[in-house]
N, C-alpha and C. Protein backbone atom coordinates (compact mmCIF):
# COMPACT_ATOMS: atom_id res chain seq x y z
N UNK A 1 -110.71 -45.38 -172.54
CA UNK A 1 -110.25 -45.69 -171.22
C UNK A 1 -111.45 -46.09 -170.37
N UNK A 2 -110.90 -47.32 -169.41
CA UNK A 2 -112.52 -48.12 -168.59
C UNK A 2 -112.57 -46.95 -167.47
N UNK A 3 -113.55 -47.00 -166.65
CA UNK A 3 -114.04 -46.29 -165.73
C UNK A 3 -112.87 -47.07 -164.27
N UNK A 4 -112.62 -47.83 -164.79
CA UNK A 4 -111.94 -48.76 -163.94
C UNK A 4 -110.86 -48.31 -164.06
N UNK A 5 -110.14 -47.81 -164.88
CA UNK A 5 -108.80 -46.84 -165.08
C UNK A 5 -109.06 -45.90 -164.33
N UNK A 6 -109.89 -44.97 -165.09
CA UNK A 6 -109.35 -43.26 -164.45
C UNK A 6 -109.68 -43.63 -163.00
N UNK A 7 -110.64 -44.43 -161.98
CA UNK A 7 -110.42 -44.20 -161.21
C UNK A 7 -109.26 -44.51 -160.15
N UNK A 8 -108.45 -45.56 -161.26
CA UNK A 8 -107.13 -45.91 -160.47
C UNK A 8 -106.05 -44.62 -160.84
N UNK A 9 -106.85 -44.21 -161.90
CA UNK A 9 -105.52 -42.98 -161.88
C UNK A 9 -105.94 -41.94 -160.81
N UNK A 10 -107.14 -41.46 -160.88
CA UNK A 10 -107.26 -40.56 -159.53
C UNK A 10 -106.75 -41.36 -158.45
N UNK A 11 -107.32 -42.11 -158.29
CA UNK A 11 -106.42 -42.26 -156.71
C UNK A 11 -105.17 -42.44 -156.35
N UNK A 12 -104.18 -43.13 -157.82
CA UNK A 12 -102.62 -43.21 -157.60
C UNK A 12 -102.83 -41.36 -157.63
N UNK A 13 -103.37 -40.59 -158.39
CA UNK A 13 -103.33 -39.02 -158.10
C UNK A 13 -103.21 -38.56 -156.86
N UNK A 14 -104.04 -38.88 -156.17
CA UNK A 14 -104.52 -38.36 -154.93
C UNK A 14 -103.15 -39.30 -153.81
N UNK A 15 -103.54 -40.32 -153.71
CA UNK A 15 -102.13 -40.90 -153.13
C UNK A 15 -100.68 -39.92 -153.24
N UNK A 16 -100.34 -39.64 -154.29
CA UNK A 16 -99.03 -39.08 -154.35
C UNK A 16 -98.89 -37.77 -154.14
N UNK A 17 -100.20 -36.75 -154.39
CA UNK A 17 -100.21 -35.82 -153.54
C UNK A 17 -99.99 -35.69 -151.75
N UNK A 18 -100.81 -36.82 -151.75
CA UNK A 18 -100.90 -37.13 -149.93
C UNK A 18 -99.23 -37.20 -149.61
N UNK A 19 -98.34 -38.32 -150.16
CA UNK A 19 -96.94 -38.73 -150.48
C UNK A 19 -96.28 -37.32 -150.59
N UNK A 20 -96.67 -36.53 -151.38
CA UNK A 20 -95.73 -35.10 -151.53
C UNK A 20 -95.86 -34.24 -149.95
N UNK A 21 -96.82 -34.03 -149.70
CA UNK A 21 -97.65 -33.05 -148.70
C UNK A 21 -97.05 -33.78 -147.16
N UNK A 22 -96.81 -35.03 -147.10
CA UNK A 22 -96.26 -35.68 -146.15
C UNK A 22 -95.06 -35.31 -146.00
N UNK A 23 -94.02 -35.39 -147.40
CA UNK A 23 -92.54 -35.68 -147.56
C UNK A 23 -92.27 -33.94 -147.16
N UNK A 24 -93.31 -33.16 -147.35
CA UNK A 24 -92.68 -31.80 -146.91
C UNK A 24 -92.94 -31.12 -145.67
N UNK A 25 -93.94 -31.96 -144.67
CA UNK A 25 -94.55 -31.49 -143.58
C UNK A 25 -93.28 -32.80 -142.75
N UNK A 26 -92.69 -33.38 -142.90
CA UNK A 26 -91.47 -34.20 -142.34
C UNK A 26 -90.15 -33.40 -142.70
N UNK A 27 -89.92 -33.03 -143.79
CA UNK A 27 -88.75 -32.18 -143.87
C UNK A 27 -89.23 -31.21 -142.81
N UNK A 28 -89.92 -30.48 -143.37
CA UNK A 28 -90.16 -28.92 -142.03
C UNK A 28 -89.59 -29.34 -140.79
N UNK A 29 -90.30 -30.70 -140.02
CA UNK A 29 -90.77 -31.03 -138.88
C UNK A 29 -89.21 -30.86 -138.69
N UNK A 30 -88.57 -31.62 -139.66
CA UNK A 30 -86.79 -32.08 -139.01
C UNK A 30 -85.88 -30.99 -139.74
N UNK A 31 -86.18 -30.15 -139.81
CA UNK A 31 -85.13 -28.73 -140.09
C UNK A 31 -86.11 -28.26 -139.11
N UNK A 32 -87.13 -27.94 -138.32
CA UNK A 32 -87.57 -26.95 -137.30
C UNK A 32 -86.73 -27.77 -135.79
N UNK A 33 -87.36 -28.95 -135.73
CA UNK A 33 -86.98 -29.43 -134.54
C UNK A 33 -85.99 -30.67 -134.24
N UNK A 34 -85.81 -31.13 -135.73
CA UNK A 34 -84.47 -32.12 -135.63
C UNK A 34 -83.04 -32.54 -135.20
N UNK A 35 -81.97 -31.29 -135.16
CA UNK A 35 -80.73 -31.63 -135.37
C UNK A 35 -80.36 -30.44 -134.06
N UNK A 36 -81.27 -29.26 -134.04
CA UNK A 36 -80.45 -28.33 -133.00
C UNK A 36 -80.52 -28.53 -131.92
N UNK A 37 -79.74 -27.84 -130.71
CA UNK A 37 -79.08 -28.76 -129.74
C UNK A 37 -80.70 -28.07 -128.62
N UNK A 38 -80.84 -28.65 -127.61
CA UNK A 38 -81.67 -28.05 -126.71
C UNK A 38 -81.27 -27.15 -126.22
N UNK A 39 -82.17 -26.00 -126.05
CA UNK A 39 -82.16 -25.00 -125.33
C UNK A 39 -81.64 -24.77 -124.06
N UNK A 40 -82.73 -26.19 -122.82
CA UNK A 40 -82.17 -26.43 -121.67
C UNK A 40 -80.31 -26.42 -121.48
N UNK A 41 -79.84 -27.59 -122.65
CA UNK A 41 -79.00 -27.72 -122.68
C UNK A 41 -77.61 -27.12 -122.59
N UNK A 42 -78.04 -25.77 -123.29
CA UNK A 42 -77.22 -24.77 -123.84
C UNK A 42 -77.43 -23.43 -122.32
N UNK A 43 -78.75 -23.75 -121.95
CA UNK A 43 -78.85 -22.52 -120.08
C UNK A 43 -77.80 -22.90 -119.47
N UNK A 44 -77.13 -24.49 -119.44
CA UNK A 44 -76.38 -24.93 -118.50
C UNK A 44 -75.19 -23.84 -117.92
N UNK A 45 -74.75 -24.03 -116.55
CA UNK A 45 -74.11 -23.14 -115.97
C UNK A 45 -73.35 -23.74 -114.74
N UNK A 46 -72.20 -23.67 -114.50
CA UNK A 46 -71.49 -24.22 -113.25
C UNK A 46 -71.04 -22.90 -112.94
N UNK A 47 -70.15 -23.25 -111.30
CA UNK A 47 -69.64 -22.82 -110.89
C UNK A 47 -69.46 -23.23 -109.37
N UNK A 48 -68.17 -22.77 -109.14
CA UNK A 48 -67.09 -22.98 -108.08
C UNK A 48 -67.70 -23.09 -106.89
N UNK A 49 -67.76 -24.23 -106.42
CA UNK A 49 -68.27 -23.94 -104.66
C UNK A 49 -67.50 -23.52 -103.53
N UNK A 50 -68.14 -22.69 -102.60
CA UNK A 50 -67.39 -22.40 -101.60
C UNK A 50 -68.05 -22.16 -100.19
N UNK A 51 -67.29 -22.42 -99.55
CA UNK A 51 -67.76 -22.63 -98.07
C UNK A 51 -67.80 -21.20 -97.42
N UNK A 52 -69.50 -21.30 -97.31
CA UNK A 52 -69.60 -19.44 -96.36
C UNK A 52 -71.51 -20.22 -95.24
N UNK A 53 -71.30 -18.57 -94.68
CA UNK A 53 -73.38 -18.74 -94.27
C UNK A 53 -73.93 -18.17 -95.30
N UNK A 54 -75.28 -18.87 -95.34
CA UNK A 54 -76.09 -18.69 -95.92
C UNK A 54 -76.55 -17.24 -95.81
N UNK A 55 -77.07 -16.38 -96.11
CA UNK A 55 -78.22 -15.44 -95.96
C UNK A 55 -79.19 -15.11 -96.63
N UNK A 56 -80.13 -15.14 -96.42
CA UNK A 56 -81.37 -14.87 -97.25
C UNK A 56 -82.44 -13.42 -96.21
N UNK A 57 -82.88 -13.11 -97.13
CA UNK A 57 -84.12 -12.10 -96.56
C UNK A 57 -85.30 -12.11 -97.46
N UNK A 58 -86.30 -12.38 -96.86
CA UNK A 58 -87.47 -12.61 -97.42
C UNK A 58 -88.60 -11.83 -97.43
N UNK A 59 -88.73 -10.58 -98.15
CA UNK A 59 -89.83 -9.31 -97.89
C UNK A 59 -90.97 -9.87 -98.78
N UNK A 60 -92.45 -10.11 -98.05
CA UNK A 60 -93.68 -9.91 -98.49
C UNK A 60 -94.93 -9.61 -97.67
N UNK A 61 -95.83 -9.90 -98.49
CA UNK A 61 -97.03 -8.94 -97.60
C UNK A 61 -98.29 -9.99 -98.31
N UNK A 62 -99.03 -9.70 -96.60
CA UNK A 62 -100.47 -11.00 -97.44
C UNK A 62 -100.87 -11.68 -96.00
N UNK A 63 -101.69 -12.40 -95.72
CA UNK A 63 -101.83 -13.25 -94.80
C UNK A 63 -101.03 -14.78 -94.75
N UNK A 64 -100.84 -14.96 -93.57
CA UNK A 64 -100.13 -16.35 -93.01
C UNK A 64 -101.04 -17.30 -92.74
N UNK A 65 -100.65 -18.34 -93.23
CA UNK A 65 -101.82 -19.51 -92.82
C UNK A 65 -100.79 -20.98 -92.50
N UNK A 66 -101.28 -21.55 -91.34
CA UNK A 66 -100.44 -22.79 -91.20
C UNK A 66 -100.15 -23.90 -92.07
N UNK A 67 -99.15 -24.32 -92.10
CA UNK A 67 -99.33 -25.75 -92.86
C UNK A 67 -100.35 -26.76 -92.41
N UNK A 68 -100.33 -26.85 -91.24
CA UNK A 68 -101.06 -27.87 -90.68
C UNK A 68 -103.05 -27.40 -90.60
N UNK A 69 -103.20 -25.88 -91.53
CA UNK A 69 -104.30 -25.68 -91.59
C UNK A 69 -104.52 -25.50 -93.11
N UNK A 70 -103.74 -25.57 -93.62
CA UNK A 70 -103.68 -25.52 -95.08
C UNK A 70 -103.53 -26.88 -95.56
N UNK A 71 -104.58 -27.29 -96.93
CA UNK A 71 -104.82 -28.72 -97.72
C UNK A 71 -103.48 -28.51 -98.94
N UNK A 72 -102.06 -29.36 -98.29
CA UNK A 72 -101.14 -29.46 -99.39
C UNK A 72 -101.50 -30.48 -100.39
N UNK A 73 -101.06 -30.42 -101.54
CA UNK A 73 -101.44 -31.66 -102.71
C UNK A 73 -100.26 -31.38 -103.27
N UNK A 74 -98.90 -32.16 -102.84
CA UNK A 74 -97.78 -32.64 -104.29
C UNK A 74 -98.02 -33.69 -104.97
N UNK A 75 -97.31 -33.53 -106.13
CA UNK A 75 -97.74 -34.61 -107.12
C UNK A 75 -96.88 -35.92 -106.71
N UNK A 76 -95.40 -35.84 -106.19
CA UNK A 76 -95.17 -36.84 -105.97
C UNK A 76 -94.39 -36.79 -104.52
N UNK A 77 -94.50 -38.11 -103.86
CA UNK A 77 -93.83 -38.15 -102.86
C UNK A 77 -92.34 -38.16 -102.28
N UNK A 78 -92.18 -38.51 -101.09
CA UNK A 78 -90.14 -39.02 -101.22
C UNK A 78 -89.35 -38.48 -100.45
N UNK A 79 -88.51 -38.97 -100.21
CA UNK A 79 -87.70 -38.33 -99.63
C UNK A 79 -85.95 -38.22 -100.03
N UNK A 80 -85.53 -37.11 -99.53
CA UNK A 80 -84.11 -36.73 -100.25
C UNK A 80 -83.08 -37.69 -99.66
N UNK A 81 -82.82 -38.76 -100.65
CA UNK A 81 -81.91 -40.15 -99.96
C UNK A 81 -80.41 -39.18 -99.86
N UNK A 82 -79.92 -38.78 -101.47
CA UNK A 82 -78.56 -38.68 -102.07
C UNK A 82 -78.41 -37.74 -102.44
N UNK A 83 -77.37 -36.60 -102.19
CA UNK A 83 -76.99 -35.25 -103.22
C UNK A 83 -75.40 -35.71 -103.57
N UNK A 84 -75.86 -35.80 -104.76
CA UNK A 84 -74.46 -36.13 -105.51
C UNK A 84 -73.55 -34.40 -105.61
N UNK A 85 -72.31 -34.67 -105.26
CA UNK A 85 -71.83 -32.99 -104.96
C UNK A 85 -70.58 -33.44 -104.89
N UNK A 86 -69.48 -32.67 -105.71
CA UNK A 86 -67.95 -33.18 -105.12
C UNK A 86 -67.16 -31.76 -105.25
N UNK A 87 -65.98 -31.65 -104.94
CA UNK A 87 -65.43 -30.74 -104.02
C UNK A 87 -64.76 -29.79 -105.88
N UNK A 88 -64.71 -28.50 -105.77
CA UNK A 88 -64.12 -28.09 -107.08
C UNK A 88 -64.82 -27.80 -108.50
């Protein structure tokens, strides 16, 4: 056998290892994270609206500092055009 062989056989070797080691790190990938439904998806939660007041109470402790003395940074800007909302 030429030197020119075995090294085509090592490397079709080595190739089809790479080919195996692939074909099972893609199965994993799509039985771990492929087909099941999202999580988010599944938190989902409705319910019935109804017309009352609000109340809230807000207990904490700490110092107060103004907005207008405090450096805000949001990431994005905008303003609230539309609340999509229907009755039921």
């Amino acid at each position: 056998m030429s030197l020119l062989a075995t090294a085509r056989r090592k490397t079709l070797a080595a190739n089809l290892g790479l080919a195996v080691v692939l074909a099972v790190a893609i199965t994993f990938a799509y039985t771990s994270l492929g087909t099941s439904t999202s999580s988010a998806a599944a938190a989902v939660r409705t319910s019935t609206v109804t017309k009352g007041t609000v109340l809230t109470t807000v207990s904490a402790s700490g110092t107060l500092i103004s907005p207008s003395d405090m450096a805000l940074d949001f990431v994005t800007t905008g303003t609230l055009r539309k609340l999509y909302v229907k009755v039921g």
